[in-house]
Protein backbone atom coordinates (compact mmCIF):
# COMPACT_ATOMS: atom_id res chain seq x y z
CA UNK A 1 -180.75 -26.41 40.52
CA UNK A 2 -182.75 -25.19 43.57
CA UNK A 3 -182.45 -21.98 44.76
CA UNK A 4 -181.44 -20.78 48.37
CA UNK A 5 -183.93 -18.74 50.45
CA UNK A 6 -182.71 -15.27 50.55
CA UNK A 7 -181.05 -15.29 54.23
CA UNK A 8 -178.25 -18.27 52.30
CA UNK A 9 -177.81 -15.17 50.03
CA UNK A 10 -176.90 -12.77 52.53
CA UNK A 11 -174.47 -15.16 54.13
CA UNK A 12 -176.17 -16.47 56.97
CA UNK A 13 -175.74 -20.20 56.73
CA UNK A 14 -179.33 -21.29 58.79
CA UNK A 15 -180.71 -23.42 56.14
CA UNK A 16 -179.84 -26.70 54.22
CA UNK A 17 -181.78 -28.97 51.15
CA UNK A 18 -183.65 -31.46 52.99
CA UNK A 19 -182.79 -34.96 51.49
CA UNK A 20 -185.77 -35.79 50.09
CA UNK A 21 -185.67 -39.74 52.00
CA UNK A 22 -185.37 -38.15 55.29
CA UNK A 23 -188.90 -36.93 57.30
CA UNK A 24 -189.13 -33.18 57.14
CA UNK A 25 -188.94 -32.73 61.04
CA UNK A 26 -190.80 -29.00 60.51
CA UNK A 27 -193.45 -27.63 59.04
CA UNK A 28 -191.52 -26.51 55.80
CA UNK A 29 -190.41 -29.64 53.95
CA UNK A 30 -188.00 -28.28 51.56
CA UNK A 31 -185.11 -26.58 53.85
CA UNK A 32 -183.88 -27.85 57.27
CA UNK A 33 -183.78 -24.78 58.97
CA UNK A 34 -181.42 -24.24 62.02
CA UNK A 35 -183.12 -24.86 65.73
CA UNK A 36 -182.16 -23.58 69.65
CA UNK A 37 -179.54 -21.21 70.88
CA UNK A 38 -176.83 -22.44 68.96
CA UNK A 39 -178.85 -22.77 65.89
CA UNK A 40 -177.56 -26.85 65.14
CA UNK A 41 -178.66 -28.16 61.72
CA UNK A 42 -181.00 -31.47 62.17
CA UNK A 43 -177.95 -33.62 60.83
CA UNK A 44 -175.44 -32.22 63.19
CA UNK A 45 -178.20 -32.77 66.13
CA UNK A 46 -178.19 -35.98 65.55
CA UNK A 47 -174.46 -36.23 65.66
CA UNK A 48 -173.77 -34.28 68.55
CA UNK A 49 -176.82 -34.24 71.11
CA UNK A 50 -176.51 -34.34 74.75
CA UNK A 51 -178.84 -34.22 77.81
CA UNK A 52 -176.88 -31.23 79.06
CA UNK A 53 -178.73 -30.85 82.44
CA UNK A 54 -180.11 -34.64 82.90
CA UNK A 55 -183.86 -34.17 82.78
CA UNK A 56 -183.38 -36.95 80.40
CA UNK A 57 -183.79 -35.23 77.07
CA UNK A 58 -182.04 -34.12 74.38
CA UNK A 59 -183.31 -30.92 73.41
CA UNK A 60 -181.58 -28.83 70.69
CA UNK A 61 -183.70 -26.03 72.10
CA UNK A 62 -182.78 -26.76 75.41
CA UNK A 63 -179.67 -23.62 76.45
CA UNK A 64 -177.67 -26.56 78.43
CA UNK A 65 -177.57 -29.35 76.08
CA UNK A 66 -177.51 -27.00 72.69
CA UNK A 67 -174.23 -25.74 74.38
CA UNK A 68 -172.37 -28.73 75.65
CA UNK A 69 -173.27 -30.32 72.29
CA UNK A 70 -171.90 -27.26 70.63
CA UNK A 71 -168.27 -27.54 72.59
CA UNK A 72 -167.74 -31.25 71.76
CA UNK A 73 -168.67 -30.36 68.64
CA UNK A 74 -165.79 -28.14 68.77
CA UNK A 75 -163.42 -29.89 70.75
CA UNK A 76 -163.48 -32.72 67.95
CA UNK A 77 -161.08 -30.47 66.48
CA UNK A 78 -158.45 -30.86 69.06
CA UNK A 79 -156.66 -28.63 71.34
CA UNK A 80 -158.37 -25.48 71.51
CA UNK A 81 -155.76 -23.48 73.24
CA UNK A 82 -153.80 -23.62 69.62
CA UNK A 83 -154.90 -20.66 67.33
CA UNK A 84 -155.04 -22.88 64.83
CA UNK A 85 -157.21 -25.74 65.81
CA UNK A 86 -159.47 -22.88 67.52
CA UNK A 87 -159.60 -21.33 64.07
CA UNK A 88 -160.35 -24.58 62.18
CA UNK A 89 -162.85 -25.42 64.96
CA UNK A 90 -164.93 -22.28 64.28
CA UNK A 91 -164.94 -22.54 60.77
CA UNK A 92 -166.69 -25.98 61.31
CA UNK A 93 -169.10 -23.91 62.56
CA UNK A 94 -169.58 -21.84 60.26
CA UNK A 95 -167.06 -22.08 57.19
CA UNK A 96 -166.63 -17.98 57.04
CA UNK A 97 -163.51 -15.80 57.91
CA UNK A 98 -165.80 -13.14 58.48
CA UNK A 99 -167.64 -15.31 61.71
CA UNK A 100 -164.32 -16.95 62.89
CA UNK A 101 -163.15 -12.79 63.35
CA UNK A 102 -166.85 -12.08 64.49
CA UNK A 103 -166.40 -15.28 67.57
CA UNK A 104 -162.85 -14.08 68.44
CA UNK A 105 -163.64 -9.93 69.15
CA UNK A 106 -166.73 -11.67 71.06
CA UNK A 107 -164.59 -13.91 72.68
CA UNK A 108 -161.54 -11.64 73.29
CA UNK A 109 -164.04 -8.63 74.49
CA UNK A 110 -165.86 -11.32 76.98
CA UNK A 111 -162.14 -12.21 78.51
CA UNK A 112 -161.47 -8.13 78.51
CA UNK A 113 -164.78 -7.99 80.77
CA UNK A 114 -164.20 -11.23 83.22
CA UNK A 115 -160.56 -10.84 83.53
């Protein structure tokens, strides 16, 4: 059994085994640690990249394409207008009540601000 780095213990989900067939894309070839603003696992880059402001690359560190590859990420999940599906959608995220009530005060305290 291999044991997770100590931030996995505290509950902060920015690390994952590497398979041991895949190139380690990083300088540490055990765990695939999180990249960019919206901290996307190498796996789920690869799934859901997008040149978000066309300079023709797709840059998981890059703020425009990490975040329109995070909302169709997302939106897979259907109508986000439903609590439900925008509840589900977040836990994709990050499979923790605790983060899906951290994103909604966020959210609900940014649409208090911008009316």
């Amino acid at each position: 059994m291999t044991t997770l780095p100590a931030s996995s213990a505290l509950n902060a989900p920015d690390v994952t085994p590497r398979k041991l067939a895949r190139k380690a894309t990083g300088a540490d070839r055990i765990w695939d640690h999180a990249v960019g603003p919206m901290q996307f696992i190498s796996s789920t880059w690869r799934t859901w990249q997008v040149d978000g402001d066309g300079d023709g690359v797709s840059d998981p560190n890059d703020v425009d394409g990490a975040a329109v590859a995070a909302a169709r990420y997302l939106c897979q999940s259907g109508d986000l207008m439903i609590g439900d599906t925008w509840s589900r959608a977040i836990l994709s995220y990050n499979n923790s009540a605790d983060y899906v009530l951290d994103v909604y005060t966020a959210a609900d305290s940014y649409a208090d601000r911008t009316g």
